[in-house]
N, C-alpha and C. Protein backbone atom coordinates (compact mmCIF):
# COMPACT_ATOMS: atom_id res chain seq x y z
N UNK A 1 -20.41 16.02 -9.55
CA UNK A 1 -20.91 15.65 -8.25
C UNK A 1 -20.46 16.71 -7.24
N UNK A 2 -21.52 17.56 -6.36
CA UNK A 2 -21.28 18.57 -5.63
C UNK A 2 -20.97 17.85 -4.39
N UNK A 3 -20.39 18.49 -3.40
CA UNK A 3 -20.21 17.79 -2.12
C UNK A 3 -20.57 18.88 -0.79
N UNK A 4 -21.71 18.59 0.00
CA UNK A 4 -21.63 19.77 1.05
C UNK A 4 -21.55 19.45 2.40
N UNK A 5 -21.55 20.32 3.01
CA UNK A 5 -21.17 20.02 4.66
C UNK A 5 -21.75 20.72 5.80
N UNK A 6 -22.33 19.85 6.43
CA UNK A 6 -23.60 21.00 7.64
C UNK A 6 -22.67 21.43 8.46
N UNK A 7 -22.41 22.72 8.47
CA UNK A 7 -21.71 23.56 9.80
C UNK A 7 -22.14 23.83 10.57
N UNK A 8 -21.98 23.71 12.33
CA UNK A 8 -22.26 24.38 13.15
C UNK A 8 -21.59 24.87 14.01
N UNK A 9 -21.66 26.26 14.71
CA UNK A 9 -20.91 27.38 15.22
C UNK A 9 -20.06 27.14 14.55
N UNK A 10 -19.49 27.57 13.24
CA UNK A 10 -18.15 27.49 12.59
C UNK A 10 -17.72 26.19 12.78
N UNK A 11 -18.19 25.01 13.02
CA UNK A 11 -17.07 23.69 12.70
C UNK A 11 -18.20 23.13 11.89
N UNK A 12 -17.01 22.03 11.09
CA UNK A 12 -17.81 20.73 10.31
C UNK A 12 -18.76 19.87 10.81
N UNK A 13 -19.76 19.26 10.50
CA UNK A 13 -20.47 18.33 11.60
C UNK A 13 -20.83 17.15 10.18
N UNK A 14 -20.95 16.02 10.94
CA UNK A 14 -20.98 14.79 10.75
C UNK A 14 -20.34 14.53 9.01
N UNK A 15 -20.61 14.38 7.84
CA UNK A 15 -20.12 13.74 6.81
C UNK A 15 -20.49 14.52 5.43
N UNK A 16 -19.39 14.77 4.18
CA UNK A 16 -20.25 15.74 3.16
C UNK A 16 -21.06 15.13 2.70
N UNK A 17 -22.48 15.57 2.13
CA UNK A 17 -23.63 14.82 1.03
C UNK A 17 -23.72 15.40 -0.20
N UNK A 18 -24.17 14.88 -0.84
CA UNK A 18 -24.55 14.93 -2.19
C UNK A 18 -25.67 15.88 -2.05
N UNK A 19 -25.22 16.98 -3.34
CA UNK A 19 -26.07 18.05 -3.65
C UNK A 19 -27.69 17.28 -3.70
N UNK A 20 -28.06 16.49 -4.70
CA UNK A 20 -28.72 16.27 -5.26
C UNK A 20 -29.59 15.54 -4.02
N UNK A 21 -29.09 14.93 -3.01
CA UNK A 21 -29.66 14.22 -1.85
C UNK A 21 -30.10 15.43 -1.19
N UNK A 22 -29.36 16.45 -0.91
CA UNK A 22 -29.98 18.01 -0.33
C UNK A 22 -31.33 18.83 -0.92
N UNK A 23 -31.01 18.54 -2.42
CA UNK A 23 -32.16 19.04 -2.83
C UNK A 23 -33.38 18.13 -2.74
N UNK A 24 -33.58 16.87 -2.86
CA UNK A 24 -34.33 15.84 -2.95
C UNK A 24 -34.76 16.37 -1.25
N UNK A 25 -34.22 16.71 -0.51
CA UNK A 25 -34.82 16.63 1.21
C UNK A 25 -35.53 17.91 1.08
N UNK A 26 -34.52 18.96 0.50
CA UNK A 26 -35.49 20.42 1.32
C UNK A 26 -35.48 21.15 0.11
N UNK A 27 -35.27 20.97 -1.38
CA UNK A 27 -35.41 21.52 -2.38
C UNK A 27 -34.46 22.70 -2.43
N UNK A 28 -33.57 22.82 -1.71
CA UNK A 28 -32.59 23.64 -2.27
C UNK A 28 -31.21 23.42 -0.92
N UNK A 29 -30.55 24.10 -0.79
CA UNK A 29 -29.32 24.06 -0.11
C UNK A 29 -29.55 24.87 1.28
N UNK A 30 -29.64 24.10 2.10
CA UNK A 30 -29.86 25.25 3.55
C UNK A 30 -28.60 25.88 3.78
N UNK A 31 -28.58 26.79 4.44
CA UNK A 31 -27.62 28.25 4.62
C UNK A 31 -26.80 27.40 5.43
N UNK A 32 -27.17 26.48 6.20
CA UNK A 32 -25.63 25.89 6.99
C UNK A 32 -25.05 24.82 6.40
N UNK A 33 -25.28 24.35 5.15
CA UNK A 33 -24.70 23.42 4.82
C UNK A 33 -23.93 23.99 3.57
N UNK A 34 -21.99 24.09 3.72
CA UNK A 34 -21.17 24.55 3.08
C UNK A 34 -20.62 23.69 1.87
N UNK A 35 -20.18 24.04 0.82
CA UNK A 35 -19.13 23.74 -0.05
C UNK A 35 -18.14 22.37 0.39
N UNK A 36 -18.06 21.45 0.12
CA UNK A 36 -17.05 20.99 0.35
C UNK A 36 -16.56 20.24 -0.49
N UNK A 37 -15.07 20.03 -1.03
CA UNK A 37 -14.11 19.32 -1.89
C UNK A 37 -13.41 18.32 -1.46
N UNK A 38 -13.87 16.97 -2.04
CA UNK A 38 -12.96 15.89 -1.27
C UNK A 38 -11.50 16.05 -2.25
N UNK A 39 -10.44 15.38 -1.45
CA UNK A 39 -9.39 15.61 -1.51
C UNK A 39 -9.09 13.62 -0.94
N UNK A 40 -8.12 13.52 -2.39
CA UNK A 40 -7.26 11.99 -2.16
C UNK A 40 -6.91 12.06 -0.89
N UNK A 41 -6.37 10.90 -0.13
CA UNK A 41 -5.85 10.49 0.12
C UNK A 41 -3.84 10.43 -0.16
N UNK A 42 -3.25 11.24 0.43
CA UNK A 42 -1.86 11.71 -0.08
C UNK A 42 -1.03 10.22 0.08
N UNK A 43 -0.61 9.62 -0.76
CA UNK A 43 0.51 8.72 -0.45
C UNK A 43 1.55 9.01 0.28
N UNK A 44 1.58 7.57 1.26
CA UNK A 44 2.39 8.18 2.34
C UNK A 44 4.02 7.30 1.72
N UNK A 45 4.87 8.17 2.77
CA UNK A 45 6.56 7.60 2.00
C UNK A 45 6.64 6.08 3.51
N UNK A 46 6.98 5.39 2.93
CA UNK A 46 7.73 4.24 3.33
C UNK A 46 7.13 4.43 5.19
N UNK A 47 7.99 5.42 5.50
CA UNK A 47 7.78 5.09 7.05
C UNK A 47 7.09 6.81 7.81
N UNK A 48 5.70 6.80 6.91
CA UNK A 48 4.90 7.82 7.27
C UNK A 48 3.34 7.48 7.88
N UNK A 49 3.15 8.08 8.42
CA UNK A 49 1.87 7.67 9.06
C UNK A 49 0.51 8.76 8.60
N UNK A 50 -0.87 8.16 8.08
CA UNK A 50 -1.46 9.69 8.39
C UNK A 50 -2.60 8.93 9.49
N UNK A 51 -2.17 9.97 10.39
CA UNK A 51 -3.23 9.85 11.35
C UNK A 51 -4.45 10.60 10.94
N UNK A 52 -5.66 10.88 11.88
CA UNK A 52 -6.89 10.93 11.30
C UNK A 52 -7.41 12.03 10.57
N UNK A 53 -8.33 11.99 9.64
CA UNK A 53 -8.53 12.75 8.72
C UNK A 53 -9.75 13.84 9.06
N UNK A 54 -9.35 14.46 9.41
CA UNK A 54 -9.92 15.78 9.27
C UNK A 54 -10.83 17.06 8.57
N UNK A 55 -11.75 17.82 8.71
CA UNK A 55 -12.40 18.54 7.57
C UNK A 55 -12.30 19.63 8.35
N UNK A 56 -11.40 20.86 6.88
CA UNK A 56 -10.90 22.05 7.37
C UNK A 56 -11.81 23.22 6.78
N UNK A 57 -11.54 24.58 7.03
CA UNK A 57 -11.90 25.40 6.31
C UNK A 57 -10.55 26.23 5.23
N UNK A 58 -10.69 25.99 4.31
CA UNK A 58 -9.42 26.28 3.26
C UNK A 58 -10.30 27.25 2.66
N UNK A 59 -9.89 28.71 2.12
CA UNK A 59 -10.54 29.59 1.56
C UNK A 59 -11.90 29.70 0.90
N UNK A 60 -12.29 29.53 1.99
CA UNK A 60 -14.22 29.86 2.38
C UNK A 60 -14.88 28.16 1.81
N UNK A 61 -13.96 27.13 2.01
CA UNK A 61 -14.60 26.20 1.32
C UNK A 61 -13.63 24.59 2.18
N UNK A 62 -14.92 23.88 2.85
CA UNK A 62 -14.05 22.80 3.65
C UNK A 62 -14.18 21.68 2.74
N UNK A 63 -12.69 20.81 3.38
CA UNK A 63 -11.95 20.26 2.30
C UNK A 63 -11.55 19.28 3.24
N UNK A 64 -11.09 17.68 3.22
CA UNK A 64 -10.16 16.78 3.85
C UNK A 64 -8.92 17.28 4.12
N UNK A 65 -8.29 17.06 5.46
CA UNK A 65 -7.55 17.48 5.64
C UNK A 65 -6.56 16.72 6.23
N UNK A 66 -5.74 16.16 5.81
CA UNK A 66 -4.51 14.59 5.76
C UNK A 66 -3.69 14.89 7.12
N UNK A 67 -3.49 14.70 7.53
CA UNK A 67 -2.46 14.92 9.00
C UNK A 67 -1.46 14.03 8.84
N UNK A 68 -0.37 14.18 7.89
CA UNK A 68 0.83 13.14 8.21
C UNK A 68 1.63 13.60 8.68
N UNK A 69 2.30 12.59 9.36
CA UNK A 69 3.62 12.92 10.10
C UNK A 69 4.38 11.53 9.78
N UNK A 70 5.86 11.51 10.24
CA UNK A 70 6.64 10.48 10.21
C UNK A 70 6.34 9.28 11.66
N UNK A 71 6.97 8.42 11.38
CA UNK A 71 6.69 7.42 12.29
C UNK A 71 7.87 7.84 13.11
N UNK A 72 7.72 7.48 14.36
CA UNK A 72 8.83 7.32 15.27
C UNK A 72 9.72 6.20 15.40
N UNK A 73 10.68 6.14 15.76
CA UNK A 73 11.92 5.25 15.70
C UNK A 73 11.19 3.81 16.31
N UNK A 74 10.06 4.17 17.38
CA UNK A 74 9.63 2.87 17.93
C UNK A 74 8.67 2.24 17.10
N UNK A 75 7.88 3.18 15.89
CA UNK A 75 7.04 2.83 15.62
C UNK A 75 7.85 2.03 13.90
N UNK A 76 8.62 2.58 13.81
CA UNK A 76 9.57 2.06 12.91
C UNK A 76 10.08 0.75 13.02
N UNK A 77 10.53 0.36 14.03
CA UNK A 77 10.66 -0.62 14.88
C UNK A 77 10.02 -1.74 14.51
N UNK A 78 8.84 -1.67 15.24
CA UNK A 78 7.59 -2.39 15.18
C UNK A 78 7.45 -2.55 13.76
N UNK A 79 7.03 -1.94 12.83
CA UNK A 79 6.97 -2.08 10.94
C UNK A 79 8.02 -3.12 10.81
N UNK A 80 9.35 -2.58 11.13
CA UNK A 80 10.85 -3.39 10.74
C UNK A 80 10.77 -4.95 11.40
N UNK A 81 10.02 -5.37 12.35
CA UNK A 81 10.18 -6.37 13.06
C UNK A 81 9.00 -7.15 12.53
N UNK A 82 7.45 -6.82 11.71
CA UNK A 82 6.97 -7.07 11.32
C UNK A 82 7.18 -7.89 9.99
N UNK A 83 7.70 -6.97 9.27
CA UNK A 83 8.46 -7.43 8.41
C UNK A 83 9.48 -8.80 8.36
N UNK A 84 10.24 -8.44 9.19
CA UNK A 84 11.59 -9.81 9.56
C UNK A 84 10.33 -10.91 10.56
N UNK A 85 9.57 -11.05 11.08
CA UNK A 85 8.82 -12.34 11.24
C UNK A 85 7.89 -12.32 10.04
N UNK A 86 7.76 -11.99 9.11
CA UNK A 86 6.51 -12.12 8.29
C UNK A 86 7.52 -13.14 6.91
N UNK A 87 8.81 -12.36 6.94
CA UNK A 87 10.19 -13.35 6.02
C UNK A 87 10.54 -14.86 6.50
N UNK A 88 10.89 -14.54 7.75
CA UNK A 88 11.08 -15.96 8.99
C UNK A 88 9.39 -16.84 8.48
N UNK A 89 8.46 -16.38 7.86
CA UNK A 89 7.34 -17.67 7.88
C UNK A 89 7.57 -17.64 6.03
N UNK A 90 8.57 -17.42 5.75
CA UNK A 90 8.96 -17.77 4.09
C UNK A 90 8.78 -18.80 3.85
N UNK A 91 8.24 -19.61 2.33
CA UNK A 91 8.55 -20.97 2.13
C UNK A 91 10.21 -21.40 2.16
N UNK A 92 10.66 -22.12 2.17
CA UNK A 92 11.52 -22.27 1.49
C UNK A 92 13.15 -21.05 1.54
N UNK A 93 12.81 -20.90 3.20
CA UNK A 93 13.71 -19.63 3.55
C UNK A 93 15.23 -20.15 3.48
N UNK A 94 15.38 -21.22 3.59
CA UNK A 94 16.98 -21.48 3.35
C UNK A 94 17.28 -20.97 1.82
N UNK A 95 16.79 -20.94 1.22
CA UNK A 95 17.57 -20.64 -0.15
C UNK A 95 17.79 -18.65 -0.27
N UNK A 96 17.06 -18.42 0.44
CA UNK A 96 17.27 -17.04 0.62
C UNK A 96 18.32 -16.69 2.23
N UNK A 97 19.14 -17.22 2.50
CA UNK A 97 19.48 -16.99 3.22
C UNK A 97 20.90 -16.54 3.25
N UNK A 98 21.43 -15.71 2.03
CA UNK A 98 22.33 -14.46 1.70
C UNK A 98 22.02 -13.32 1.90
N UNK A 99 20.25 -13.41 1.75
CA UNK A 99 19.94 -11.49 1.39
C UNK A 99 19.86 -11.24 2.82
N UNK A 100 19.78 -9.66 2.84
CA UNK A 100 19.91 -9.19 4.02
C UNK A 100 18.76 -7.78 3.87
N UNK A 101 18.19 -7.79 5.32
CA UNK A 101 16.98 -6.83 5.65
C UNK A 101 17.62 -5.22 5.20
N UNK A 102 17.18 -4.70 4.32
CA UNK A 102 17.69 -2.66 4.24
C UNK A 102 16.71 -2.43 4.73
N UNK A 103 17.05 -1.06 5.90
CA UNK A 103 16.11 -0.46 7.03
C UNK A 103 15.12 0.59 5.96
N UNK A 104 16.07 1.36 4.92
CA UNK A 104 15.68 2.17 4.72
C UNK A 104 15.00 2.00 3.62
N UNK A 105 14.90 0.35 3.02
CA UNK A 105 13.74 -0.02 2.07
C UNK A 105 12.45 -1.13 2.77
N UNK A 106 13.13 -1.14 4.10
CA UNK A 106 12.17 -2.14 4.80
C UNK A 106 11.99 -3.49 4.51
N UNK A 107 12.73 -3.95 3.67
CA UNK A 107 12.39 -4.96 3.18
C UNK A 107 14.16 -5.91 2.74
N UNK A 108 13.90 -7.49 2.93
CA UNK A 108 15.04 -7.63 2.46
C UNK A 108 15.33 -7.82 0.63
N UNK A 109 16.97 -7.58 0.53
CA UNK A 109 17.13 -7.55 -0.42
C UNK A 109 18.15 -8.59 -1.20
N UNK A 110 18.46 -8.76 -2.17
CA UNK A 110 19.24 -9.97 -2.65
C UNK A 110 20.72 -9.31 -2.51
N UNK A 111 21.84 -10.13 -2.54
CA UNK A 111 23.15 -9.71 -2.60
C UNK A 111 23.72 -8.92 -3.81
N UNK A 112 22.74 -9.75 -4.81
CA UNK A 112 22.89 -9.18 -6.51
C UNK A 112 21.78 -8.65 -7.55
N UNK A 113 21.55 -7.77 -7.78
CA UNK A 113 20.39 -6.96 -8.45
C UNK A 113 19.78 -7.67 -9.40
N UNK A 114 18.53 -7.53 -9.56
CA UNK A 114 17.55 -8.54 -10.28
C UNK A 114 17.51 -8.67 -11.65
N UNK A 115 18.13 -9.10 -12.69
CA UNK A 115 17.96 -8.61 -13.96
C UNK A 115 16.86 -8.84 -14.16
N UNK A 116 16.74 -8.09 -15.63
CA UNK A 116 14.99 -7.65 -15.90
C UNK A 116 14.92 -9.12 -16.83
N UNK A 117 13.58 -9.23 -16.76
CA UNK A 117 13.67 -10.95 -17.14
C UNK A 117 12.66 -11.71 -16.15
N UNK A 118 12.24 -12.80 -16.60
CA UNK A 118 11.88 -13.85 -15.88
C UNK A 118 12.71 -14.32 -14.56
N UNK A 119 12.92 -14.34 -14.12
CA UNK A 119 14.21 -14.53 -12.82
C UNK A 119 14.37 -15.34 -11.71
N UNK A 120 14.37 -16.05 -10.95
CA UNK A 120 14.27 -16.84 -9.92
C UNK A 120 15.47 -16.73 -8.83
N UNK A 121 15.61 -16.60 -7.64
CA UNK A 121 16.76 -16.46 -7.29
C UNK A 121 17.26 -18.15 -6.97
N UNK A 122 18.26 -18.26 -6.88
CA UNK A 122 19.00 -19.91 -6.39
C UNK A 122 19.81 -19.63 -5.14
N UNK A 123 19.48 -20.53 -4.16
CA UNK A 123 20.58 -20.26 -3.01
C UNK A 123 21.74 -20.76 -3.37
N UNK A 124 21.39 -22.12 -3.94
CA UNK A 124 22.51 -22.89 -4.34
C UNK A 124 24.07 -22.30 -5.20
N UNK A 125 23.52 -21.47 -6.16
CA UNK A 125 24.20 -20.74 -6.90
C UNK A 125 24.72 -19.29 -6.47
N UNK A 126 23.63 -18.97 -5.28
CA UNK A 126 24.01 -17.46 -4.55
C UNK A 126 23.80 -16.33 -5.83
N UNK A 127 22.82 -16.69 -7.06
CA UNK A 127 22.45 -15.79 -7.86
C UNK A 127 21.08 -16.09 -8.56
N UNK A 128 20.79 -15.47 -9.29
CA UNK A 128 19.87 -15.04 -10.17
C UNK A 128 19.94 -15.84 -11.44
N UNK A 129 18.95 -17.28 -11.80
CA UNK A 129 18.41 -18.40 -12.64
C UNK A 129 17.63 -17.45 -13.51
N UNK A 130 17.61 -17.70 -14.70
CA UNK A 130 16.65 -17.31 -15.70
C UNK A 130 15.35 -18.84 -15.80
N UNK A 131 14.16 -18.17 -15.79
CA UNK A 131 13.06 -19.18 -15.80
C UNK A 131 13.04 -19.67 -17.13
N UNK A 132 13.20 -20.91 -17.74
CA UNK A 132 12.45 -21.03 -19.39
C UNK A 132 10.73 -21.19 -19.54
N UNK A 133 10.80 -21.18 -20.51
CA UNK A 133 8.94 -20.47 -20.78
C UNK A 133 8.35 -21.95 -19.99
N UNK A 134 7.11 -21.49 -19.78
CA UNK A 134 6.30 -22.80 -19.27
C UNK A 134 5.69 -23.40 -19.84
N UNK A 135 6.27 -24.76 -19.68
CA UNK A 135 5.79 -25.64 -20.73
C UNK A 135 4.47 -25.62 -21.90
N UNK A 136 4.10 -25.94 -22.46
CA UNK A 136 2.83 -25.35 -23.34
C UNK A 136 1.82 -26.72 -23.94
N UNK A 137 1.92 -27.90 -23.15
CA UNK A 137 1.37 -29.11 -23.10
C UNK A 137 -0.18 -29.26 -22.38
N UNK A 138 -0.67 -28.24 -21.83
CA UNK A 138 -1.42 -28.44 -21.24
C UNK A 138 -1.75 -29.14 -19.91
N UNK A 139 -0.72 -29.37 -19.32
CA UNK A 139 -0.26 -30.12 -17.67
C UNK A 139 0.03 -28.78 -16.94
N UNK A 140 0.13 -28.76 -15.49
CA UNK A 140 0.26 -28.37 -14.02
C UNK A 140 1.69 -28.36 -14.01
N UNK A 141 2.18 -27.47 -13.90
CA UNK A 141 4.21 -27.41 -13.22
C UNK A 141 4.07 -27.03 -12.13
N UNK A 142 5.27 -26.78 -11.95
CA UNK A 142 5.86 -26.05 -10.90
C UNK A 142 7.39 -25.64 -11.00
N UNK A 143 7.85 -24.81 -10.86
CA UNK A 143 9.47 -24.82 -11.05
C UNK A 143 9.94 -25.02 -9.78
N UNK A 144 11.31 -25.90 -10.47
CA UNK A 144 12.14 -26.16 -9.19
C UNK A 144 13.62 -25.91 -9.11
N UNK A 145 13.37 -24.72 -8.94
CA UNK A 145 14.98 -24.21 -8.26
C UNK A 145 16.59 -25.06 -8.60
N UNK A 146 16.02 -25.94 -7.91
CA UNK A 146 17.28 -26.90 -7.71
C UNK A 146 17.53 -27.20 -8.84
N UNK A 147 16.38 -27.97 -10.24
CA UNK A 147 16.83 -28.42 -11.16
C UNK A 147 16.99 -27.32 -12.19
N UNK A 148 16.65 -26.44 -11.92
CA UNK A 148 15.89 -24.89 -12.54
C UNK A 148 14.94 -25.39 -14.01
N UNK A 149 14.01 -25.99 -13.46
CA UNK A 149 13.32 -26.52 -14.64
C UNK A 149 11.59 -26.69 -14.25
N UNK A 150 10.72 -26.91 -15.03
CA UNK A 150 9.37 -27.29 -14.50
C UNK A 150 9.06 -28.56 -14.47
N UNK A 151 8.60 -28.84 -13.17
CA UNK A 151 8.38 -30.29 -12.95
C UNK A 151 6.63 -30.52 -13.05
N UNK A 152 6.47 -31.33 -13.62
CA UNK A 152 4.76 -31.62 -13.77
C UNK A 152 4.21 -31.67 -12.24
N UNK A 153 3.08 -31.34 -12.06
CA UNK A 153 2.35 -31.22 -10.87
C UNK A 153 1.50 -32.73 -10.84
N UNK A 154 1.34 -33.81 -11.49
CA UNK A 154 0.85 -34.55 -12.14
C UNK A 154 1.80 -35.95 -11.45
């Protein structure tokens, strides 16, 4: 799949098209419509922003062009505070109410690391419950913490 781009006076104009849509209009490639290579989308880190996306000229051939930068402390802020009211509408937030918010993972975390496993955390216990398999009767559960067991939905 070719991708091209109508230039005028040296800039990009409106969106790349498909070769095949170019030829279908005017039977071949008009002289102002250039080369162009889409380019992903760069994953951004934790507290990066890409503002708007752009189409450059990169060695004789335009291409997306990602503009990231980092967030600012205010805009960090705002993410971090998003976060801590989005926890505050938790089910069932008393039982989590050891862990504590890390800035620099954004997110809160438990007091004690998750073993790999089925896992549940317990407030009650201030650790980490192993789940047993779910029942295999053909009924509705639910697990419940407290008893650390599945209770029929029924």
């Amino acid at each position: 799949m070719n991708l091209y781009i109508e230039e005028e006076n040296g800039v990009a104009k409106n969106h790349p098209a498909l070769e095949e849509n170019l030829l279908q209009v005017w039977g071949c490639i008009p002289d102002h419509w250039k080369p162009f290579t889409r380019t992903e989308r760069p994953v951004l880190k934790l507290y990066g922003i890409c503002d708007e996306n752009v189409y450059g000229l990169i060695d004789g051939i335009y291409t997306d062009v990602w503009n990231i930068r980092d967030m600012t402390a205010e805009e960090k802020l705002v993410k971090q505070n998003e976060v801590k009211a989005q926890w505050q509408q938790r089910p069932n937030l008393q039982n989590f109410s050891t862990w504590v918010f890390d800035e620099a993972l954004c997110r809160y975390v438990a007091p004690i690391e998750r073993p790999v496993g089925d896992f549940k955390w317990s407030g009650v216990k201030n650790n980490w419950v192993e789940v047993p398999l779910y029942p295999n009767d053909g009924k509705l559960y639910t697990f419940d913490i407290i008893t650390e067991s599945w209770i029929t939905n029924e």
